[in-house]
C-alpha atoms as a PDB file:
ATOM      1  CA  UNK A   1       0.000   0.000   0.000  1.00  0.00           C
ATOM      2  CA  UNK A   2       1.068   3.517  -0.740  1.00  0.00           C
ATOM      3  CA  UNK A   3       2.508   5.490   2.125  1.00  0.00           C
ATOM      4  CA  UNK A   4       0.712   9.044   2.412  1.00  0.00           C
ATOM      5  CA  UNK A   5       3.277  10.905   1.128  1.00  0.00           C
ATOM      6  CA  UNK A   6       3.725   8.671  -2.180  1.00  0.00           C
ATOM      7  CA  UNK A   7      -0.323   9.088  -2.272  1.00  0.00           C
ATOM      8  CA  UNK A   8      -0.192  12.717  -2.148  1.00  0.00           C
ATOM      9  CA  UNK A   9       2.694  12.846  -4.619  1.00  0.00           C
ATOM     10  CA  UNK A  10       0.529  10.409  -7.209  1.00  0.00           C
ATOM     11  CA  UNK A  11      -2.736  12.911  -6.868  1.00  0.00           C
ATOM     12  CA  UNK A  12      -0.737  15.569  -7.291  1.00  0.00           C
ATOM     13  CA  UNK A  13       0.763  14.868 -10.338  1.00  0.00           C
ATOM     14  CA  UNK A  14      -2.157  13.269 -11.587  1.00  0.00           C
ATOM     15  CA  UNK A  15      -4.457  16.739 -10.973  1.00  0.00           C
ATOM     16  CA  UNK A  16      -2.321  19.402 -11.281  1.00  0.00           C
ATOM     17  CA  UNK A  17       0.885  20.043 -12.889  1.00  0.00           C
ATOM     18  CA  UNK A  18       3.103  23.104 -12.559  1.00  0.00           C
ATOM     19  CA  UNK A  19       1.891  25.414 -15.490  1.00  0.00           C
ATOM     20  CA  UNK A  20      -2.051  25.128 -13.413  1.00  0.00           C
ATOM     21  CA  UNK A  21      -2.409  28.772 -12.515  1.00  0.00           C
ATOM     22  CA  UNK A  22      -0.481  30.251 -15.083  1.00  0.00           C
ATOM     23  CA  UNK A  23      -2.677  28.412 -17.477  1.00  0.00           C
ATOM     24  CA  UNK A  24      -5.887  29.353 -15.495  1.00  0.00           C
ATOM     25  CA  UNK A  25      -4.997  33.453 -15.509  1.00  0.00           C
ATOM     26  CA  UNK A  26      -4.284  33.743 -19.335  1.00  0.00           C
ATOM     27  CA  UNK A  27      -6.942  31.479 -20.242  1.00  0.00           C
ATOM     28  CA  UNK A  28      -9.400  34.148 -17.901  1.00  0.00           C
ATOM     29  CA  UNK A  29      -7.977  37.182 -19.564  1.00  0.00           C
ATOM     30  CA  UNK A  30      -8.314  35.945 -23.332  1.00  0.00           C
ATOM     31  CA  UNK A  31     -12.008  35.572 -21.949  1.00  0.00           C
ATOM     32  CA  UNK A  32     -11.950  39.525 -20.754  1.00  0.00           C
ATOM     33  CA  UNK A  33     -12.068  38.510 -17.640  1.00  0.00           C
ATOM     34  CA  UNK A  34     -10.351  40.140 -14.676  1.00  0.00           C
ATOM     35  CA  UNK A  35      -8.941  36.629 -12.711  1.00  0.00           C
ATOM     36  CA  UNK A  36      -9.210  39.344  -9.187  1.00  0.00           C
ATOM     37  CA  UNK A  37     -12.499  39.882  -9.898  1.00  0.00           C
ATOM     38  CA  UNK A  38     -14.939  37.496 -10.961  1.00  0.00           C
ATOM     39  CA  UNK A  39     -18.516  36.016 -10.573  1.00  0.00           C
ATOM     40  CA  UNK A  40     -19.794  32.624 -10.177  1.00  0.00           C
ATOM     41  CA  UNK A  41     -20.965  32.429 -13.495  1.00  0.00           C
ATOM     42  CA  UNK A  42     -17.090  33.298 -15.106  1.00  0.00           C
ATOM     43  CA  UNK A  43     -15.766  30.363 -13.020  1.00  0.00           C
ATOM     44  CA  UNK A  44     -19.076  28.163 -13.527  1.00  0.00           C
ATOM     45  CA  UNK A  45     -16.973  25.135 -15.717  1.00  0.00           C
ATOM     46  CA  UNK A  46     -13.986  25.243 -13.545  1.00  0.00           C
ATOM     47  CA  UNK A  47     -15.029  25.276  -9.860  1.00  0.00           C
ATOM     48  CA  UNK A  48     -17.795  22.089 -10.348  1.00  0.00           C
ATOM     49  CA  UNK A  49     -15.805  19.569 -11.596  1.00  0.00           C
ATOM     50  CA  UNK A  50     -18.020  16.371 -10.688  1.00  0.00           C
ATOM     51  CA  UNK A  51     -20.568  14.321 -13.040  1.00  0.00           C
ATOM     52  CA  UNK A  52     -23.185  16.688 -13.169  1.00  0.00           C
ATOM     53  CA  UNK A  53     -21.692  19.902 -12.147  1.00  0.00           C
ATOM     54  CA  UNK A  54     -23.574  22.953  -9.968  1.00  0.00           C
ATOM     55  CA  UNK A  55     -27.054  21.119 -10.578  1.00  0.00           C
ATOM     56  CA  UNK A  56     -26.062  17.980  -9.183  1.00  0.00           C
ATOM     57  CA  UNK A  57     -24.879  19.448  -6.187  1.00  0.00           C
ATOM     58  CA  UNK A  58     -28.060  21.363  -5.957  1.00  0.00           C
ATOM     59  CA  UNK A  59     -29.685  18.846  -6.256  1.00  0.00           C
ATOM     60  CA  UNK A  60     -28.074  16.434  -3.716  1.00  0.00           C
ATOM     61  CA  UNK A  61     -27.838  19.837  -0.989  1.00  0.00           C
ATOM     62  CA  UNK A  62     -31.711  20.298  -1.215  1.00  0.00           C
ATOM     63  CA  UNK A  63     -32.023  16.728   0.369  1.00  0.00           C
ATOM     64  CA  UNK A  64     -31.612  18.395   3.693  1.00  0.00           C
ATOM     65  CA  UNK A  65     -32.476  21.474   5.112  1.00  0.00           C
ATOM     66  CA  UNK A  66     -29.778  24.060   5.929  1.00  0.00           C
ATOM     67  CA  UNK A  67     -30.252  26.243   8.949  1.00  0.00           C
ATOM     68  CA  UNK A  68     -28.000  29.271   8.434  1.00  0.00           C
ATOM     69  CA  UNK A  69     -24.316  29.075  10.015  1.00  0.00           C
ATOM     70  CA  UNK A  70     -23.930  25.311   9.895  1.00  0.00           C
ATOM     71  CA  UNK A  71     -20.427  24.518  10.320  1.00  0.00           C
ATOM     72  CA  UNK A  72     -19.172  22.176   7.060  1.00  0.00           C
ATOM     73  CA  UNK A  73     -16.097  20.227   5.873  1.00  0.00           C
ATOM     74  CA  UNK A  74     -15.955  20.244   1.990  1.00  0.00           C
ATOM     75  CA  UNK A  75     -13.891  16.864   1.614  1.00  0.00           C
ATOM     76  CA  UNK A  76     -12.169  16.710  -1.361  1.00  0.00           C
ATOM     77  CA  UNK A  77     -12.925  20.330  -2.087  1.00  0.00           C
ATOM     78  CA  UNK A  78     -10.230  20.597  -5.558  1.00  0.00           C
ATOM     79  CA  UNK A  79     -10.937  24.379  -6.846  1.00  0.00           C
ATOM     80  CA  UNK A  80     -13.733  24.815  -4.080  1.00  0.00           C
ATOM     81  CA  UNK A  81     -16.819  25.252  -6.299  1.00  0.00           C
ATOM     82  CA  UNK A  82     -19.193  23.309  -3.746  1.00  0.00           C
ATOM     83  CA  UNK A  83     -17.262  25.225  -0.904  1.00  0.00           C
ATOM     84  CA  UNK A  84     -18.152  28.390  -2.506  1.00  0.00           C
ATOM     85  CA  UNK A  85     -21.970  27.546  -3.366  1.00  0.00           C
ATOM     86  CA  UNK A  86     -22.908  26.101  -0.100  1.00  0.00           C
ATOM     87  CA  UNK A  87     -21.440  28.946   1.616  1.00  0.00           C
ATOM     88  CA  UNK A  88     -23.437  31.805  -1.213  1.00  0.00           C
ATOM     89  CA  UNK A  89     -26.316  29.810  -1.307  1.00  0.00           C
ATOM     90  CA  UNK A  90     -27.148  28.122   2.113  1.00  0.00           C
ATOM     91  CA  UNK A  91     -25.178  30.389   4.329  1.00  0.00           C
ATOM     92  CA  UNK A  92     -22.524  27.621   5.318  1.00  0.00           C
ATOM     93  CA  UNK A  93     -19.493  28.304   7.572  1.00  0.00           C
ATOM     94  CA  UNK A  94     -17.041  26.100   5.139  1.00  0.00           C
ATOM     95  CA  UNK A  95     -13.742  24.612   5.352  1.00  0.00           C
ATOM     96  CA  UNK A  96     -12.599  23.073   2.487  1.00  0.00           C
ATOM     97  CA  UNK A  97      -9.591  20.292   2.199  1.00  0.00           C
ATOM     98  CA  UNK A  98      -8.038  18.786  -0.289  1.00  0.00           C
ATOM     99  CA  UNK A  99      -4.284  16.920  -0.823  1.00  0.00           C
ATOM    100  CA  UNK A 100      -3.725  18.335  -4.045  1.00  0.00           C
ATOM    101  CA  UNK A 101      -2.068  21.782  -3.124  1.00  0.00           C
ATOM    102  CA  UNK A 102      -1.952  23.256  -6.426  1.00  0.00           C
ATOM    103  CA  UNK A 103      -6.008  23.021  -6.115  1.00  0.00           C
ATOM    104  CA  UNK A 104      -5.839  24.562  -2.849  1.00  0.00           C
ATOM    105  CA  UNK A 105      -4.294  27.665  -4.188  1.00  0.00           C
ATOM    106  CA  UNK A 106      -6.847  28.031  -6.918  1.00  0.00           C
ATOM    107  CA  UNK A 107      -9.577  27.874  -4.434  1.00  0.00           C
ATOM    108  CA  UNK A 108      -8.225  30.555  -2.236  1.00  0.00           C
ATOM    109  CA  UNK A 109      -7.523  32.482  -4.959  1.00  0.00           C
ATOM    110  CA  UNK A 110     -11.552  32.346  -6.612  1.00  0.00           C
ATOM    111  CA  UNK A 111     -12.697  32.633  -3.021  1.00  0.00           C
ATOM    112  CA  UNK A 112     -10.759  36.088  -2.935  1.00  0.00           C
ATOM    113  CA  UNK A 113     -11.915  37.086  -6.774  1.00  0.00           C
ATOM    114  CA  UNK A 114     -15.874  36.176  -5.466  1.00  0.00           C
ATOM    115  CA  UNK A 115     -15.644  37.980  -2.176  1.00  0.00           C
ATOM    116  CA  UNK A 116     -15.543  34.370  -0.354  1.00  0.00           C
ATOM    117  CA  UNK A 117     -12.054  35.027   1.056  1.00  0.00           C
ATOM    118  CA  UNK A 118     -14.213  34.051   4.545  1.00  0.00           C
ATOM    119  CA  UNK A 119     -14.082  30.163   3.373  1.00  0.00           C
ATOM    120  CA  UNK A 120     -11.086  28.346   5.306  1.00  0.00           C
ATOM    121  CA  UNK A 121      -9.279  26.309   2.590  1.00  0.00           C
ATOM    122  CA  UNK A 122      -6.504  23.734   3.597  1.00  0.00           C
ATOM    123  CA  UNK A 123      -4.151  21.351   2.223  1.00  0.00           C
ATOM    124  CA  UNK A 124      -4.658  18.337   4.144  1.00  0.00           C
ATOM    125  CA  UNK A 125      -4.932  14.499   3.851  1.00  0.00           C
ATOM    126  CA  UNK A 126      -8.404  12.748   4.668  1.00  0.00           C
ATOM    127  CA  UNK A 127      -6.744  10.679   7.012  1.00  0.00           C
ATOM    128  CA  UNK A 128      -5.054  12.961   8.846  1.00  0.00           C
ATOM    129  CA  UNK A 129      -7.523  16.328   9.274  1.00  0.00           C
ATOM    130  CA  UNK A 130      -6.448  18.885  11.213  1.00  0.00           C
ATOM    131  CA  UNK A 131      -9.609  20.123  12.680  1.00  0.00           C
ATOM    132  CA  UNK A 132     -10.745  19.305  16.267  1.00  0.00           C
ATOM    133  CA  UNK A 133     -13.164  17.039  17.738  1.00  0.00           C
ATOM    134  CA  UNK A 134     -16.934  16.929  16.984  1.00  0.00           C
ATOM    135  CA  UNK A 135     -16.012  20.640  14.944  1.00  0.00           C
ATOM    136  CA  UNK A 136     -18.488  20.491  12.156  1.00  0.00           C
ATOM    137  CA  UNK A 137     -22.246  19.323  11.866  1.00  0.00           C
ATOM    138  CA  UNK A 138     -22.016  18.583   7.982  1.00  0.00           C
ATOM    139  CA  UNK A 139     -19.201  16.872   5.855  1.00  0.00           C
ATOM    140  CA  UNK A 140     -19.665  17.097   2.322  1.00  0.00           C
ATOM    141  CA  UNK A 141     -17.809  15.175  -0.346  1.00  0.00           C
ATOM    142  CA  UNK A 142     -17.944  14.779  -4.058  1.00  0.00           C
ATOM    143  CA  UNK A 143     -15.911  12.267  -5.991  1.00  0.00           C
ATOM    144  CA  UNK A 144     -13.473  11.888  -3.529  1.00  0.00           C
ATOM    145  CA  UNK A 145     -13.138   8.389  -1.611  1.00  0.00           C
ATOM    146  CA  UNK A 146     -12.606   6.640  -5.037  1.00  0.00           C
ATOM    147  CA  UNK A 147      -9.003   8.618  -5.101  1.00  0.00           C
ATOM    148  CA  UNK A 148      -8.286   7.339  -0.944  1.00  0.00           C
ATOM    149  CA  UNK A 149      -6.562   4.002  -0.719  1.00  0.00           C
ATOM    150  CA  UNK A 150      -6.900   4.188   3.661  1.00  0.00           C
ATOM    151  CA  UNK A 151     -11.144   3.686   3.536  1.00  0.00           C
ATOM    152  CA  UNK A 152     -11.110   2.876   7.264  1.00  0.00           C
ATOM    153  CA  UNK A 153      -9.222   5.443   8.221  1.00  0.00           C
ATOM    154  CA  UNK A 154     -10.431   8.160   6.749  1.00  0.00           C
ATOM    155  CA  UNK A 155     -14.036   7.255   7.536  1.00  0.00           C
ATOM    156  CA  UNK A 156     -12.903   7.267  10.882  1.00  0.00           C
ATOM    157  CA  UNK A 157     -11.803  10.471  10.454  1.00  0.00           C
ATOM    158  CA  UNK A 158     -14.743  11.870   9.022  1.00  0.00           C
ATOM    159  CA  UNK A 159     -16.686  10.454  12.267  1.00  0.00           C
ATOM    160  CA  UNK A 160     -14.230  12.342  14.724  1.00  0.00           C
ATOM    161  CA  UNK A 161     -14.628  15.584  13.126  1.00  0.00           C
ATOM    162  CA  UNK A 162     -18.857  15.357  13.082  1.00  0.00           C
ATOM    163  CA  UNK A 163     -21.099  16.507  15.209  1.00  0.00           C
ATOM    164  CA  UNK A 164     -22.770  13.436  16.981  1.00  0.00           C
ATOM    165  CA  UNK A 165     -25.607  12.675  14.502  1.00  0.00           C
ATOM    166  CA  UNK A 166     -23.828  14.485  11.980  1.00  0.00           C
ATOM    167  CA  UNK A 167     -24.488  14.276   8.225  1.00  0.00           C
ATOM    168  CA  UNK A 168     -22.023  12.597   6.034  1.00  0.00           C
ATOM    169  CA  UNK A 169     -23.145  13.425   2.215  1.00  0.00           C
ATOM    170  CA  UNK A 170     -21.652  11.919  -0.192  1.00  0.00           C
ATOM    171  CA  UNK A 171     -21.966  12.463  -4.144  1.00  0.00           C
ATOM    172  CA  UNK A 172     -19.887   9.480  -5.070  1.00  0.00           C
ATOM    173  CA  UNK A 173     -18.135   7.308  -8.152  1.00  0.00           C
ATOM    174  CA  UNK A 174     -18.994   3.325  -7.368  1.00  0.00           C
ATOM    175  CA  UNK A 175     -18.256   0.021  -9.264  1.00  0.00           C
ATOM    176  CA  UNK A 176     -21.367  -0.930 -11.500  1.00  0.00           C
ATOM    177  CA  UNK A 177     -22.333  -4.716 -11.662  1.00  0.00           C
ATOM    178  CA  UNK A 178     -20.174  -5.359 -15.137  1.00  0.00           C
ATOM    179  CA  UNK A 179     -16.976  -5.935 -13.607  1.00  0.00           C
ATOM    180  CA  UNK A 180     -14.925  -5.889 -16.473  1.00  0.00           C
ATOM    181  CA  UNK A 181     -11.579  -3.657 -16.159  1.00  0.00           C
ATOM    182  CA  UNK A 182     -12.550   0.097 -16.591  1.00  0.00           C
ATOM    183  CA  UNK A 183     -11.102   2.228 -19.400  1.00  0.00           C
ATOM    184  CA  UNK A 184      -8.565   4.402 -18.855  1.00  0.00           C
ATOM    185  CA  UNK A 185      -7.844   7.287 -18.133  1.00  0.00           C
ATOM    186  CA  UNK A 186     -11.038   8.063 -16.209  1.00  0.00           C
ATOM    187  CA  UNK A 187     -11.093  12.088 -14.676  1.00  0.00           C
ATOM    188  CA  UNK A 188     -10.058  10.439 -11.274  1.00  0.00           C
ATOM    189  CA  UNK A 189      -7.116   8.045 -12.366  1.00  0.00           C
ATOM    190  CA  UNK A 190      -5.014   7.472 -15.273  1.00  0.00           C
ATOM    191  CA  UNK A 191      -4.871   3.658 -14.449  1.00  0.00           C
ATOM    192  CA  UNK A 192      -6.127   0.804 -11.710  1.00  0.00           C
ATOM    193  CA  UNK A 193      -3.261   1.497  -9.261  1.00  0.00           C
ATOM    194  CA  UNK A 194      -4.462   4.900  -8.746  1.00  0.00           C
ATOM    195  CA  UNK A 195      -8.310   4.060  -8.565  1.00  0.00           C
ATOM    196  CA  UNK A 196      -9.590   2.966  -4.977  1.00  0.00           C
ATOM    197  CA  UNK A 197     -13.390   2.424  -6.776  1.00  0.00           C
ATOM    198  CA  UNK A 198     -15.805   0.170  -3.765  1.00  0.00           C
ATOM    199  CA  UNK A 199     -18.945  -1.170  -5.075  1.00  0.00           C
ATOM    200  CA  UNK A 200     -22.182   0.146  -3.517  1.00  0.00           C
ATOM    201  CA  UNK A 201     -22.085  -3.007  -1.552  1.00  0.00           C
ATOM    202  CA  UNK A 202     -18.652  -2.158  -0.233  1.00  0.00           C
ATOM    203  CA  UNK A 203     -19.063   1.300   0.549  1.00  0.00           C
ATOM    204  CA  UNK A 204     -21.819   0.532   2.404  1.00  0.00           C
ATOM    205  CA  UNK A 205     -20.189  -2.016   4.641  1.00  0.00           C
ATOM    206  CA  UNK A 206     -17.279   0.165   5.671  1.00  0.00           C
ATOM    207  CA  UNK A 207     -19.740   3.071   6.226  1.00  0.00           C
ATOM    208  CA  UNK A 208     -22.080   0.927   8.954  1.00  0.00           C
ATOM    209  CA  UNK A 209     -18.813  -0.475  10.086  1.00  0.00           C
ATOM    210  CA  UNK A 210     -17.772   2.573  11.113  1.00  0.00           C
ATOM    211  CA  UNK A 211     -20.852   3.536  12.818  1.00  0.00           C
ATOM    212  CA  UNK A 212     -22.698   5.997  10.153  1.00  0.00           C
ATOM    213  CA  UNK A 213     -26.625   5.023   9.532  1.00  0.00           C
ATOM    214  CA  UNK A 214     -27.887   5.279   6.007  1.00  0.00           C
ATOM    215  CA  UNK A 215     -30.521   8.055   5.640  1.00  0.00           C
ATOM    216  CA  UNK A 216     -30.941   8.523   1.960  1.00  0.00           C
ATOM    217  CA  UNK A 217     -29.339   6.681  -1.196  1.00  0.00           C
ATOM    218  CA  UNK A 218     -30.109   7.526  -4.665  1.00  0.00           C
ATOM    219  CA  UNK A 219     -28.861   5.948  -7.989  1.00  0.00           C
ATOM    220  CA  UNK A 220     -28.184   9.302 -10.071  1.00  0.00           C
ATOM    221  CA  UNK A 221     -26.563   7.169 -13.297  1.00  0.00           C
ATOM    222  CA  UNK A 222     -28.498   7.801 -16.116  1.00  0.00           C
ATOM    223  CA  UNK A 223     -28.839  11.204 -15.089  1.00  0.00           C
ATOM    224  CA  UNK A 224     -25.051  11.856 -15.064  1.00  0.00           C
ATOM    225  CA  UNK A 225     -24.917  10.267 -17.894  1.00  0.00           C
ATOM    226  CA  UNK A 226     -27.594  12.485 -20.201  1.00  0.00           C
ATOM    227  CA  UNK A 227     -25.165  15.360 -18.363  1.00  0.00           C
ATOM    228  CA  UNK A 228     -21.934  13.729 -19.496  1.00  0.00           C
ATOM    229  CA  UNK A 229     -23.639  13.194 -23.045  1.00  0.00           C
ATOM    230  CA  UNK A 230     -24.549  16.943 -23.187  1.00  0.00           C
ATOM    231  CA  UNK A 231     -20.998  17.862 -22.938  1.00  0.00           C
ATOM    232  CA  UNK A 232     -19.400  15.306 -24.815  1.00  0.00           C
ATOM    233  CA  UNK A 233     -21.102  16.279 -27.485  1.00  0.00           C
ATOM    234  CA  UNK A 234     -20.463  20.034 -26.883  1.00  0.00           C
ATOM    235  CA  UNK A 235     -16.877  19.322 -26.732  1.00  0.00           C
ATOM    236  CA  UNK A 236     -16.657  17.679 -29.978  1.00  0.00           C
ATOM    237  CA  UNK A 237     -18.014  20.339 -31.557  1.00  0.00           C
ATOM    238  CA  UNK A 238     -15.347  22.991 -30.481  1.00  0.00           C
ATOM    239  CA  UNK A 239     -18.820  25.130 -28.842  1.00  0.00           C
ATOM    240  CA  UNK A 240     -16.999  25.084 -24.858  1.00  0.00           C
ATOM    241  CA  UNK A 241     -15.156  28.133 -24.912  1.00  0.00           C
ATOM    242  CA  UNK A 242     -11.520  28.491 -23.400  1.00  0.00           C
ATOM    243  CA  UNK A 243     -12.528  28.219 -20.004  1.00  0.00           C
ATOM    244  CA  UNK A 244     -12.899  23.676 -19.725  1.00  0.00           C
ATOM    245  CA  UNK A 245     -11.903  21.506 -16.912  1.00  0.00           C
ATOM    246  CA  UNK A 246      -9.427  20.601 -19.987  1.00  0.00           C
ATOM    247  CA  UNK A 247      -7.408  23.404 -17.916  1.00  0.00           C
ATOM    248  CA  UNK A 248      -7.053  21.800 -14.860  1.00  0.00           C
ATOM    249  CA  UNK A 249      -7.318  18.073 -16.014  1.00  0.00           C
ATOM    250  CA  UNK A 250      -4.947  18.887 -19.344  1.00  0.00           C
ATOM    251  CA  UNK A 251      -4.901  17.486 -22.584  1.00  0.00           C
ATOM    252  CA  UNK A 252      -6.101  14.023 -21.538  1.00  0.00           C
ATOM    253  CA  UNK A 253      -9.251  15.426 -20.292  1.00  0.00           C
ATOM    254  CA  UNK A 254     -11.621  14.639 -23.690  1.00  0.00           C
ATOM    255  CA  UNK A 255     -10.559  11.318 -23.709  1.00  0.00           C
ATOM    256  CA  UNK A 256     -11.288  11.169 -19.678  1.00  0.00           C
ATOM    257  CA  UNK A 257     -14.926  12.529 -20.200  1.00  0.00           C
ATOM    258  CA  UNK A 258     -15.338   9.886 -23.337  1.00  0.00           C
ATOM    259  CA  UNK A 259     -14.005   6.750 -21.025  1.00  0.00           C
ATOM    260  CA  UNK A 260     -16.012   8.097 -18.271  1.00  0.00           C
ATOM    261  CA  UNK A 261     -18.788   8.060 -20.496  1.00  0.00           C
ATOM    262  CA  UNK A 262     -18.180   4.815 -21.456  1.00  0.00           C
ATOM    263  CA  UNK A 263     -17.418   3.078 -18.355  1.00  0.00           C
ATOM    264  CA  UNK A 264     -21.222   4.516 -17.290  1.00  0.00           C
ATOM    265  CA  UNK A 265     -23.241   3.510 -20.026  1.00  0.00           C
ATOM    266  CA  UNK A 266     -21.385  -0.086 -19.537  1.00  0.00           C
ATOM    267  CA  UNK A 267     -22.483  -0.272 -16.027  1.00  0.00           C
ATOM    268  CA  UNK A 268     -18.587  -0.666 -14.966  1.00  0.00           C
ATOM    269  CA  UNK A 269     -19.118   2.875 -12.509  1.00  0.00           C
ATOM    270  CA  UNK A 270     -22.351   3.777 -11.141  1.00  0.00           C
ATOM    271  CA  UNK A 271     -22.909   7.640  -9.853  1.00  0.00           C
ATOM    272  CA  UNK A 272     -24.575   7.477  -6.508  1.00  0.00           C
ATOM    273  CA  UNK A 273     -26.114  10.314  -3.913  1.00  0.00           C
ATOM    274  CA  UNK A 274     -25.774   8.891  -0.449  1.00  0.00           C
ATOM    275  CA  UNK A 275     -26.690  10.536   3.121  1.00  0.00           C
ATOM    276  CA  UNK A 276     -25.705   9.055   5.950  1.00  0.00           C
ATOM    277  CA  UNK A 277     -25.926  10.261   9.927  1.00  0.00           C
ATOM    278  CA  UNK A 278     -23.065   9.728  12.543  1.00  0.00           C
ATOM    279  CA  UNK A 279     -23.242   7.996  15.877  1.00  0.00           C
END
């Protein structure tokens, strides 16, 4: 098993190279945009970079209410998109994390340019958080425990940080019932050493084994898939504009979004919304 630094190394290489932010800024300006100064809508195809983008985390947020001021952890935040909307839109107190650093630093920076500089953003590993105790009442997490080799430990961590009776939700990648070998690359992993995909079945098991009670569970495939169809097709026909997750993924990204595709409409990965409540 990989040691936590050779983990962190392997995401950050796969997510982000050197040239990220450079990229990012001229990218922004050949768009006459100011990078300082921008609005959610500028940003919209960079910050939401799950199946399904700002809808789908709409979506899966409006399956509980949201008193204002509830204290969150954005696990797996990458450029902070869901940090930023449930912050804007449901008056969250957010801290995002994420391992990849160069992500980190894009996050901070669109907080600042959409006058979110309030959100705490960290670079930290899942299985080692930083924060204290029973801190937060909400962890959030999109497409993230699929990239975390250390299940058990991180779910462990997740449970120390909540709230007793704290909400875990998860927008999540699973293995389908075809279990023939994905295709690679896939917007998560370039190839099976780097994937950490758990079946429903799985996921489920090391959730209740570490104490979490399912609320709600929703099969969301065909839906993501319609939305990955949408783009795909919007891709191939040059209409996406400079600003794509092509920036932050690179130049493998079309052929990600086509195996991703793929591996969904061949039931190998299966997009799942699951809620479940702490101890």
């Amino acid at each position: 098993m990989s040691t936590t630094s050779d983990y962190a190394q392997q995401l950050n290489q796969h997510y982000a190279d050197t040239h990220i932010i450079q990229r990012l800024r001229e990218a922004l300006i050949a768009e006459d945009l100011d990078p300082d100064h921008l609005t959610y809508e500028d940003i919209a195809t960079l910050d939401q970079l799950h199946v399904g983008g700002r809808r789908a985390s709409l979506q899966l947020a409006d399956r509980l209410l949201w008193p204002a001021g509830l204290k969150v952890l954005d696990l797996g935040c990458g450029t902070g998109g869901s940090s930023r909307l449930l912050h804007q839109s449901y008056g969250a107190q957010v801290i995002g994390v994420d391992i990849t650093s160069a992500f980190i630093e894009i996050a901070r920076w669109f907080n600042r340019a959409t006058g979110c500089a309030s959100i705490d953003m960290r670079c930290e590993d899942a299985c080692a958080l930083s924060l204290e105790s029973a801190s937060v009442q909400r962890v959030w997490s999109q497409h993230t425990l699929m990239n975390i080799p250390q299940i058990t430990q991180a779910l462990s961590e997740i449970k120390r940080v909540l709230f007793p009776q704290g909400a875990l939700i998860l927008h999540e990648i699973v293995r389908g019932e075809n279990l023939e070998p994905l295709t690679y690359p896939v917007p998560w992993a370039r190839s099976p050493h780097t994937s950490h995909l758990l079946s429903l079945t799985e996921l489920d098991q090391h959730l209740q084994q570490a104490g979490f009670t399912p609320y709600h569970q929703a099969d969301i495939s065909a839906q993501a898939l319609a939305w990955r169809q949408k783009h795909s097709d919007r891709e191939a026909r040059g209409q996406t504009g400079l600003l794509t997750p092509e920036l932050i993924f690179g130049a493998d990204f079309l052929s990600m979004g086509a195996n991703l595709m793929k591996n969904l409409a061949q039931d190998k990965v299966r997009i799942m919304e699951l809620i479940y409540h702490a101890p």
